[in-house]
Protein backbone atom coordinates (compact mmCIF):
# COMPACT_ATOMS: atom_id res chain seq x y z
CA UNK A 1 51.13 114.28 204.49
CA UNK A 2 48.35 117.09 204.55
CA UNK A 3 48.49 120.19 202.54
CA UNK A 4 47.97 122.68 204.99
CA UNK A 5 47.32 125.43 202.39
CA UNK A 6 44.70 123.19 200.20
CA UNK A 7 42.93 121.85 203.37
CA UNK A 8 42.69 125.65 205.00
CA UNK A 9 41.92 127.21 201.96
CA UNK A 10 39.10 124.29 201.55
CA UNK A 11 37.59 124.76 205.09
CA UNK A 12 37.60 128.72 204.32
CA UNK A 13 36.00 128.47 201.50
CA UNK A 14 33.39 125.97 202.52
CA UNK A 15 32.42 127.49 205.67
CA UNK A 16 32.11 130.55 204.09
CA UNK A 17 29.20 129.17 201.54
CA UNK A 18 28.02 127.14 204.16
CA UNK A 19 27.33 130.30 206.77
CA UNK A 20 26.07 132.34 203.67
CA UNK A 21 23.43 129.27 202.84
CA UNK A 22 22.08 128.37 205.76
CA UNK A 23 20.46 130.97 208.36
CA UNK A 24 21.60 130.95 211.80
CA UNK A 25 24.76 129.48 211.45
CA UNK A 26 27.43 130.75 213.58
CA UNK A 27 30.82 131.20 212.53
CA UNK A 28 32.21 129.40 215.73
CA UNK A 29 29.71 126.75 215.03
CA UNK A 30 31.18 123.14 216.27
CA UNK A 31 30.08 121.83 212.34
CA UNK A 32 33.45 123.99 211.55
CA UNK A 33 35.52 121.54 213.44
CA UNK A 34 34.24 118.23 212.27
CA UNK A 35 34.11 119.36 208.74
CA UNK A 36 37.84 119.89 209.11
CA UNK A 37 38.71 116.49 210.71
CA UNK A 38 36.32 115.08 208.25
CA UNK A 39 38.57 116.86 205.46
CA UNK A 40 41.81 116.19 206.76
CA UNK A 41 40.87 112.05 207.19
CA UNK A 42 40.21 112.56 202.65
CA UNK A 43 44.18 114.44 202.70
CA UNK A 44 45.87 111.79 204.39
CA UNK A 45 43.96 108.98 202.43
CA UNK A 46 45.02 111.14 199.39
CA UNK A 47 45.91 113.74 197.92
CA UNK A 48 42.91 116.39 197.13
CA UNK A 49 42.58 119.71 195.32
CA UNK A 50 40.89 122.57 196.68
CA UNK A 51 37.63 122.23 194.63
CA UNK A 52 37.42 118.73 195.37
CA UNK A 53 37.89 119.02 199.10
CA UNK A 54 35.04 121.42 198.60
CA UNK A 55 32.67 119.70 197.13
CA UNK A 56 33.09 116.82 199.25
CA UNK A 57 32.87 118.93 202.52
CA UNK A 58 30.05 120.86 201.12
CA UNK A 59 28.28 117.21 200.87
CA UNK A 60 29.22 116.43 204.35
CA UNK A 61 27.83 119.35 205.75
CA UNK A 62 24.62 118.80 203.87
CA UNK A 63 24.66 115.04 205.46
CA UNK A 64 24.87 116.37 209.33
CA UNK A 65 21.76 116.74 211.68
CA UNK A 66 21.37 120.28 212.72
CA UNK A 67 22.27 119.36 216.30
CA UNK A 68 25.28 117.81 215.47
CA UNK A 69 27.85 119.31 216.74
């Protein structure tokens, strides 16, 4: 089952590095929503902290095409 708290806590607090690295980026930005599926797919596969789910979404996001979306 998926922490709710760890996995919205994660998202928050990798968005919120994300949108303050990278110019342009939109808050409602589509990237938001597949880094959140792509986080919840690592909770259900196992259990996570917070700084892991982090670091692993922070590499995801790093991974995407700018288009993607």
């Amino acid at each position: 089952m998926v922490d709710t708290v760890t996995l919205q806590t994660a998202v928050e607090t990798i968005w919120s590095i994300f949108c303050r690295t990278h110019d342009g980026v939109d808050v409602a930005d589509g990237r938001r929503g597949l880094l959140e599926r792509h986080l919840q797919g690592r909770c259900e596969a196992r259990e996570e902290d917070v700084d892991e789910l982090a670091s692993f979404g922070l590499a995801y996001l790093a991974r995407l095409p700018k288009g993607e979306c």
